[in-house]
PDB file of N, CA and C in Angstrom:
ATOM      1  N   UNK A   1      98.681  52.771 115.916  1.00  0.00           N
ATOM      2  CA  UNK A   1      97.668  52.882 114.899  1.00  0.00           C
ATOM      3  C   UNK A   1      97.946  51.879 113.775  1.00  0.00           C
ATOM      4  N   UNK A   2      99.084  51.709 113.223  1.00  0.00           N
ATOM      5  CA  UNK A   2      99.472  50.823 112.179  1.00  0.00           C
ATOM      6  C   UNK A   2      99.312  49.023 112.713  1.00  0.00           C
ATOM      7  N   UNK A   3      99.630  48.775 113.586  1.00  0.00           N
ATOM      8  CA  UNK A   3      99.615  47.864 114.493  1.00  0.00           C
ATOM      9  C   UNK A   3      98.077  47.163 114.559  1.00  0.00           C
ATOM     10  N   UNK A   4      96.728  48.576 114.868  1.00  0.00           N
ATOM     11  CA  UNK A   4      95.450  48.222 115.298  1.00  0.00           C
ATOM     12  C   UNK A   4      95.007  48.025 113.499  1.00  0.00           C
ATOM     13  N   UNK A   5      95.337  49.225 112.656  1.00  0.00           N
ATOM     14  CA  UNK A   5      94.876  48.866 111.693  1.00  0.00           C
ATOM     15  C   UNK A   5      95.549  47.549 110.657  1.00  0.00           C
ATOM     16  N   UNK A   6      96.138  46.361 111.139  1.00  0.00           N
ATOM     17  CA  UNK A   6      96.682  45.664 110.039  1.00  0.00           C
ATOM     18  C   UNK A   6      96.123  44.774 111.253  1.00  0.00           C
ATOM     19  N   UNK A   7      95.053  44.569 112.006  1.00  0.00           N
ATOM     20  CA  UNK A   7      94.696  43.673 112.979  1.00  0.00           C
ATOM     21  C   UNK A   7      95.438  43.007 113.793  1.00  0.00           C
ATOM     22  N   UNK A   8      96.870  43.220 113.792  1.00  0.00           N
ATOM     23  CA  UNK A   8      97.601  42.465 114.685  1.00  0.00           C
ATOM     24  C   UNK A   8      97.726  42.669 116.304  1.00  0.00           C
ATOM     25  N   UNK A   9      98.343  41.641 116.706  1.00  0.00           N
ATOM     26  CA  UNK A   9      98.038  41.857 118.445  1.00  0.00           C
ATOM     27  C   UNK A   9      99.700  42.033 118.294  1.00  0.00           C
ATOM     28  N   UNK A  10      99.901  42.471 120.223  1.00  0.00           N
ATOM     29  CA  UNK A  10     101.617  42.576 120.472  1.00  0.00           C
ATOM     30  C   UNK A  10     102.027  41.406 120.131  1.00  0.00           C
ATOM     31  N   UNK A  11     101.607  40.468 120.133  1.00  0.00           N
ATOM     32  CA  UNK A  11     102.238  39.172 120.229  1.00  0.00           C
ATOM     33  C   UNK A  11     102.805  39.198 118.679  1.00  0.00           C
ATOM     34  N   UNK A  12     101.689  39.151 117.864  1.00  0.00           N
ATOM     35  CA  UNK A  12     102.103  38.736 116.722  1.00  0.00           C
ATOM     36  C   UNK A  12     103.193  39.798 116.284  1.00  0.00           C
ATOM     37  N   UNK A  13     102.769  41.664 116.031  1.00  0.00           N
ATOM     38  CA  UNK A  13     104.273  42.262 115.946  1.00  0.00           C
ATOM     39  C   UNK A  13     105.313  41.773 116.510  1.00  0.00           C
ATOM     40  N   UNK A  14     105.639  41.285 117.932  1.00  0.00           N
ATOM     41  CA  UNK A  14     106.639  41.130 118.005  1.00  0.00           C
ATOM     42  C   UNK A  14     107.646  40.270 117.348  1.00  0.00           C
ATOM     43  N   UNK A  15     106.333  39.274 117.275  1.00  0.00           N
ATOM     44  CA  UNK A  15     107.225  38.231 116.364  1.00  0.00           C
ATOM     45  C   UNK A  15     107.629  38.345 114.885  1.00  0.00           C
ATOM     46  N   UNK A  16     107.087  39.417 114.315  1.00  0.00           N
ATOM     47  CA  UNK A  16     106.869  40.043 113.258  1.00  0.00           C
ATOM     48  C   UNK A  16     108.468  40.454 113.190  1.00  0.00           C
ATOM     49  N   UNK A  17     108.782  41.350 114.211  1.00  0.00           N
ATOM     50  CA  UNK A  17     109.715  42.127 114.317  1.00  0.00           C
ATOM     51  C   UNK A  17     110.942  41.437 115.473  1.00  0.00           C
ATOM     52  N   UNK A  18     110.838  40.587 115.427  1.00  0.00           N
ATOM     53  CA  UNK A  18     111.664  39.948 116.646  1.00  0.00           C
ATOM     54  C   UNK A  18     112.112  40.720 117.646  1.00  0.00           C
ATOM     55  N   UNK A  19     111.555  41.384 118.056  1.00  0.00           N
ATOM     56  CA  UNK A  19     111.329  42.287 119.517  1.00  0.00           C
ATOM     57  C   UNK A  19     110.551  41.195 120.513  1.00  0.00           C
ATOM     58  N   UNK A  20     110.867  41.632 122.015  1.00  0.00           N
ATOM     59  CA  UNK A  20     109.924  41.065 122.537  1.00  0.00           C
ATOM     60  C   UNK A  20     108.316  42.202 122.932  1.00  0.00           C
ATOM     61  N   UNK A  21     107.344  41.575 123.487  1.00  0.00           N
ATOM     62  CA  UNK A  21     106.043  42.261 123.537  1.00  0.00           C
ATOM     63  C   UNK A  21     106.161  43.609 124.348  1.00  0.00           C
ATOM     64  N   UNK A  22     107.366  43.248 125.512  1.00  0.00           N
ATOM     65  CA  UNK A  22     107.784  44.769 126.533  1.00  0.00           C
ATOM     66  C   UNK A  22     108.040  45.700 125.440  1.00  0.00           C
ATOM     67  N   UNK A  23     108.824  45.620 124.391  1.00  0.00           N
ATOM     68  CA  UNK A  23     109.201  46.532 123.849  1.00  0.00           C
ATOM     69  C   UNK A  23     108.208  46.832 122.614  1.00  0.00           C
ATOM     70  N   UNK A  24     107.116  46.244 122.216  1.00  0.00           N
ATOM     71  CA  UNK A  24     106.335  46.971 121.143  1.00  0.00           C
ATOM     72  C   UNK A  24     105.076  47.760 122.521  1.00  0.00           C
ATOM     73  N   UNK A  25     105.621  47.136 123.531  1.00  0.00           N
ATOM     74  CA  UNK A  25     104.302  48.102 124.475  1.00  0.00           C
ATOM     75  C   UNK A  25     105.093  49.592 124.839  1.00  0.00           C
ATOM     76  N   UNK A  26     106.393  49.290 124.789  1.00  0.00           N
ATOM     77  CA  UNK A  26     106.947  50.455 124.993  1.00  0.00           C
ATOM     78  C   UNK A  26     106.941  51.372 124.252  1.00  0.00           C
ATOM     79  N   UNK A  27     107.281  51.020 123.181  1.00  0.00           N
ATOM     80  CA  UNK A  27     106.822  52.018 121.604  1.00  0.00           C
ATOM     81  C   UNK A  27     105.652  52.376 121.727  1.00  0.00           C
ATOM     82  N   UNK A  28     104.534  51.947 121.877  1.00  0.00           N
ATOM     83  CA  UNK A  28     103.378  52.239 122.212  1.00  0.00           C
ATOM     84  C   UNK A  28     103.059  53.641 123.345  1.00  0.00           C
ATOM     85  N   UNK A  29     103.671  53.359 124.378  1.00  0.00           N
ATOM     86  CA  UNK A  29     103.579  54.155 125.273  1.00  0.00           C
ATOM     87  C   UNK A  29     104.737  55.402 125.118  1.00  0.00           C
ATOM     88  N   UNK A  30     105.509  55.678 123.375  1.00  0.00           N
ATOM     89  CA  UNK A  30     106.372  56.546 123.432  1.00  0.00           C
ATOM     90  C   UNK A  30     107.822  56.527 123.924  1.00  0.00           C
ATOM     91  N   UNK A  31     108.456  55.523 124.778  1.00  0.00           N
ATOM     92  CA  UNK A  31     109.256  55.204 125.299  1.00  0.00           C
ATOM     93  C   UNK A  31     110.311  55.226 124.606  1.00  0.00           C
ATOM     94  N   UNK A  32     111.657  55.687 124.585  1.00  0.00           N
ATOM     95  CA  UNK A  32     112.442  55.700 123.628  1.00  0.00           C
ATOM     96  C   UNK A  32     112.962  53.968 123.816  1.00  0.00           C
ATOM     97  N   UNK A  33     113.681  53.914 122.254  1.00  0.00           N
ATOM     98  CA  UNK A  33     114.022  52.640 121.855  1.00  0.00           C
ATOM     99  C   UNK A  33     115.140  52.774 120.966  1.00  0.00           C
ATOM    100  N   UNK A  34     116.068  51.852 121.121  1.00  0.00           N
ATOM    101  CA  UNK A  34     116.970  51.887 120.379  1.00  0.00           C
ATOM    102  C   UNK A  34     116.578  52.372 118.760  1.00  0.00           C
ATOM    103  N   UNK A  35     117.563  52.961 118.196  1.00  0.00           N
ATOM    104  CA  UNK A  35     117.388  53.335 116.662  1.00  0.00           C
ATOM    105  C   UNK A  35     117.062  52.265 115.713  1.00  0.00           C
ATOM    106  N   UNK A  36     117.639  51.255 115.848  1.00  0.00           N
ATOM    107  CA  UNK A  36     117.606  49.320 115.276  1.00  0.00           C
ATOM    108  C   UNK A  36     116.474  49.113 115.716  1.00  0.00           C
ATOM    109  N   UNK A  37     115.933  49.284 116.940  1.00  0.00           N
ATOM    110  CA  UNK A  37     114.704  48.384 117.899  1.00  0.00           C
ATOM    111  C   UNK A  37     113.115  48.914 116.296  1.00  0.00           C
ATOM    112  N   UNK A  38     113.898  50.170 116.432  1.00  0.00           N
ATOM    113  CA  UNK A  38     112.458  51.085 116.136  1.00  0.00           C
ATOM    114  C   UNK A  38     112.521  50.678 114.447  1.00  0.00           C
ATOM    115  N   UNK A  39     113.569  50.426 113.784  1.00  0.00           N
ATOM    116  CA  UNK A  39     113.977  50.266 112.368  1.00  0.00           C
ATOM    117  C   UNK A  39     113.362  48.677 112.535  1.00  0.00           C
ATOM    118  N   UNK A  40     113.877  47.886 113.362  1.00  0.00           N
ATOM    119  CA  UNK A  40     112.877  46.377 113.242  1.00  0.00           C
ATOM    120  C   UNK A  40     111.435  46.417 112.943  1.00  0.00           C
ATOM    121  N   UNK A  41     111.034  47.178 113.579  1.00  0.00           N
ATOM    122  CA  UNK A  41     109.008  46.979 113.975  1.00  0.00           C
ATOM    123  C   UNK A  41     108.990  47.911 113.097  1.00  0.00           C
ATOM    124  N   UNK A  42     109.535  48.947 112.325  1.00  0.00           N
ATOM    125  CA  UNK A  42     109.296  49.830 111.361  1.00  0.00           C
ATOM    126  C   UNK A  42     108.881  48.746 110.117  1.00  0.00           C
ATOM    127  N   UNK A  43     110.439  48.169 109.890  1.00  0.00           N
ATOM    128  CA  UNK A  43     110.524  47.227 108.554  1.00  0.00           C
ATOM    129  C   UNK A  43     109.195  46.018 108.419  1.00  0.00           C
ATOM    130  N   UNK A  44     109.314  45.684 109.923  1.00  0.00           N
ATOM    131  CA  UNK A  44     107.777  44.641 109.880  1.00  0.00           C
ATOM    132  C   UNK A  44     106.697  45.117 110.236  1.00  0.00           C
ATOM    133  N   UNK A  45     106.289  46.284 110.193  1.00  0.00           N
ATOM    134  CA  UNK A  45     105.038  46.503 109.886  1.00  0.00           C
ATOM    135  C   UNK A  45     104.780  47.087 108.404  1.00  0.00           C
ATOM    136  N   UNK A  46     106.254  47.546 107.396  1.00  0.00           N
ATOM    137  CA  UNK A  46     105.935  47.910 106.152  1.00  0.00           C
ATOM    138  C   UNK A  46     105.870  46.354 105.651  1.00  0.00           C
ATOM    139  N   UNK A  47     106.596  45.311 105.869  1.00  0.00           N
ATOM    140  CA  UNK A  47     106.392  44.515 105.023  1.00  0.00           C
ATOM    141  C   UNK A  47     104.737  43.881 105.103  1.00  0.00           C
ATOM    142  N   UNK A  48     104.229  44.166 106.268  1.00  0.00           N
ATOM    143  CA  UNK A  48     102.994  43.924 106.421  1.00  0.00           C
ATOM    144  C   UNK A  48     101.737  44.511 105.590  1.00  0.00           C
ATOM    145  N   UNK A  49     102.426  45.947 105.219  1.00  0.00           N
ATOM    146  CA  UNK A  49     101.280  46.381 104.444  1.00  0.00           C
ATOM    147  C   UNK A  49     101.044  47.987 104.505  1.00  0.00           C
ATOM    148  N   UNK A  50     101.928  48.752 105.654  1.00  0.00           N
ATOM    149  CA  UNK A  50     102.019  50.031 105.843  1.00  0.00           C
ATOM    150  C   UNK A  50     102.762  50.839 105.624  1.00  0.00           C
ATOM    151  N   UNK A  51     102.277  51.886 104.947  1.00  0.00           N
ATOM    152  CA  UNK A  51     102.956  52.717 104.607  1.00  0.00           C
ATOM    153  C   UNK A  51     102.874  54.067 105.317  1.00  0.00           C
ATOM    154  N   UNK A  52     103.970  54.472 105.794  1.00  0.00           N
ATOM    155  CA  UNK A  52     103.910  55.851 106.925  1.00  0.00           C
ATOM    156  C   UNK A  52     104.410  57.094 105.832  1.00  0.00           C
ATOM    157  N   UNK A  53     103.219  58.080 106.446  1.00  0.00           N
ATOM    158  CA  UNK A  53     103.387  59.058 105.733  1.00  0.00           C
ATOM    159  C   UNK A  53     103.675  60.427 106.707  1.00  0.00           C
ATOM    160  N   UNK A  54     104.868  60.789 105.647  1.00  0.00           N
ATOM    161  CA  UNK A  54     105.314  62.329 106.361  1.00  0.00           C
ATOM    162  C   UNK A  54     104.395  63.644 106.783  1.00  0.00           C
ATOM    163  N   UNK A  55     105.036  63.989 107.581  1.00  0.00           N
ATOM    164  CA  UNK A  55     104.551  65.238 108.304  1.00  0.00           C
ATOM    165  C   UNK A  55     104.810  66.385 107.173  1.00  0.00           C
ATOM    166  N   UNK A  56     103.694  66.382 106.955  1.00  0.00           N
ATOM    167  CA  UNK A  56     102.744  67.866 105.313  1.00  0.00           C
ATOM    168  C   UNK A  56     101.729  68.476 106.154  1.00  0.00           C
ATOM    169  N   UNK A  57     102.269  69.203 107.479  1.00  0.00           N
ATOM    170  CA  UNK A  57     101.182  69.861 107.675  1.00  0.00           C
ATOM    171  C   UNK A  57     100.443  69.798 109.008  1.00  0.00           C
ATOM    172  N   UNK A  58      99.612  68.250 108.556  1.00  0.00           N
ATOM    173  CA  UNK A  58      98.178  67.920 109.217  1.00  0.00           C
ATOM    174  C   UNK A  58      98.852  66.792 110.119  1.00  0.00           C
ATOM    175  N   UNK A  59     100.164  66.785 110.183  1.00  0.00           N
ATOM    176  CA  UNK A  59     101.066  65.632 111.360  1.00  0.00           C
ATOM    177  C   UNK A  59     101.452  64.239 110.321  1.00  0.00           C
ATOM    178  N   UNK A  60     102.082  63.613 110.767  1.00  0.00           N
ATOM    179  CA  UNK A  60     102.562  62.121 110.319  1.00  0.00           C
ATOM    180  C   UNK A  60     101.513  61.055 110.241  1.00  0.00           C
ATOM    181  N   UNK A  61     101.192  60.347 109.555  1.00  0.00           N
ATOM    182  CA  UNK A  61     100.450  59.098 110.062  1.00  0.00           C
ATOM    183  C   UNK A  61     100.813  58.042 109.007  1.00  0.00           C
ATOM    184  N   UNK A  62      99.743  56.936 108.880  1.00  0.00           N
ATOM    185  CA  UNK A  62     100.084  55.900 108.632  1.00  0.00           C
ATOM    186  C   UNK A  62      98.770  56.285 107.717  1.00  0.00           C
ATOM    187  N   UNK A  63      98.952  54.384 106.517  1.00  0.00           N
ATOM    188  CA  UNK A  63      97.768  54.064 106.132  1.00  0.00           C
ATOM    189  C   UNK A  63      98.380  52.813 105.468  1.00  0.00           C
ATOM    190  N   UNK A  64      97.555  51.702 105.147  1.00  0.00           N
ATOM    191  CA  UNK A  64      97.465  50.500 104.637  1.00  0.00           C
ATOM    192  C   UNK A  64      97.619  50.949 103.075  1.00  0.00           C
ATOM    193  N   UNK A  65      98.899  50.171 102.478  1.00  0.00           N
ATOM    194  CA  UNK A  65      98.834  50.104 101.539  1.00  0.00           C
ATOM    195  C   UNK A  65      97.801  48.972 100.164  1.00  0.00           C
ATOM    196  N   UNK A  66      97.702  49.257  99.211  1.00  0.00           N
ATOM    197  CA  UNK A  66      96.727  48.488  98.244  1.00  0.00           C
ATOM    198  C   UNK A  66      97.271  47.162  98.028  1.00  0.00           C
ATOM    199  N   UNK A  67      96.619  46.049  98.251  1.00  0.00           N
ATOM    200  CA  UNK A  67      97.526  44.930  98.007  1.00  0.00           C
ATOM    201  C   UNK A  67      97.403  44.518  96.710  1.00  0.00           C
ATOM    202  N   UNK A  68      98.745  44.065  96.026  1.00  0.00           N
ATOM    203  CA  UNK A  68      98.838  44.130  94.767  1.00  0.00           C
ATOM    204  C   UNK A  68      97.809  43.272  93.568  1.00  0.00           C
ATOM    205  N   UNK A  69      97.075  43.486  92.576  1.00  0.00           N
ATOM    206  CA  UNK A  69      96.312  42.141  92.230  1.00  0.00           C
ATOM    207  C   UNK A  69      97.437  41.657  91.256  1.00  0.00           C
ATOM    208  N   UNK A  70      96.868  40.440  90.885  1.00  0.00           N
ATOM    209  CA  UNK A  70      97.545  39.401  90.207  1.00  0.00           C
ATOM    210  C   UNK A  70      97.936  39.447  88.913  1.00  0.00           C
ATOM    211  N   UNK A  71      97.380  41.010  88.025  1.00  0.00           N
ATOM    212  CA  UNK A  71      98.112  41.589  86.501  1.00  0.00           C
ATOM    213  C   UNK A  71      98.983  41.962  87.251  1.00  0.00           C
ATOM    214  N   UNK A  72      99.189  42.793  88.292  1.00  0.00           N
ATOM    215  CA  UNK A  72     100.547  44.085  88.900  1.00  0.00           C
ATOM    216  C   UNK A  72     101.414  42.765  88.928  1.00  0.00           C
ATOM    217  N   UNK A  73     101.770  41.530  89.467  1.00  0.00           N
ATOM    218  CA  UNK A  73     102.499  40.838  89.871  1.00  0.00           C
ATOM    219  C   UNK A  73     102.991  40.191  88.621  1.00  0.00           C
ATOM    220  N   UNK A  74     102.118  39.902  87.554  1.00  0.00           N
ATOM    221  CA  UNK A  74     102.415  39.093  86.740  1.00  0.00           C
ATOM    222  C   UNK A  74     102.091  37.905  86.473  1.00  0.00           C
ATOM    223  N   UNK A  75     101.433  37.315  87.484  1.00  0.00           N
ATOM    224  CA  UNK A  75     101.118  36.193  87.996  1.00  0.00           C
ATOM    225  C   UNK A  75      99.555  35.792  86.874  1.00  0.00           C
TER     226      UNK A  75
END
């Protein structure tokens, strides 16, 4: 879901996450993955823009965070 919603294809996560594409299809399909494997494609899809949210309930999910404007930065 984080993956479809930040428009990226396997290709590009992987490279995102320096995984190869077997293994973001594997994540995909649930497959266990190393603890590191899953902390890689974790870290590069937050730096991308997602933020995963805890299980309150209604299950875990994701959502796109606000991208910052240019007072927040300083810029």
């Amino acid at each position: 879901m984080a993956r479809a919603g930040l428009g990226l294809g396997v290709r590009e996560l992987s490279d995102l996450a320096q995984v190869s594409t077997n293994t973001i299809t594997r994540l995909e399909r649930g497959e266990s993955l190393y603890p590191r494997t899953v902390d890689a494609i974790r870290a590069a899809l937050e730096g991308a823009g997602v933020e995963f949210i805890a299980e309150n309930g209604g299950g875990p999910g994701v959502r796109l965070s606000k991208p910052e404007s240019k007072s927040e930065t300083g810029d």
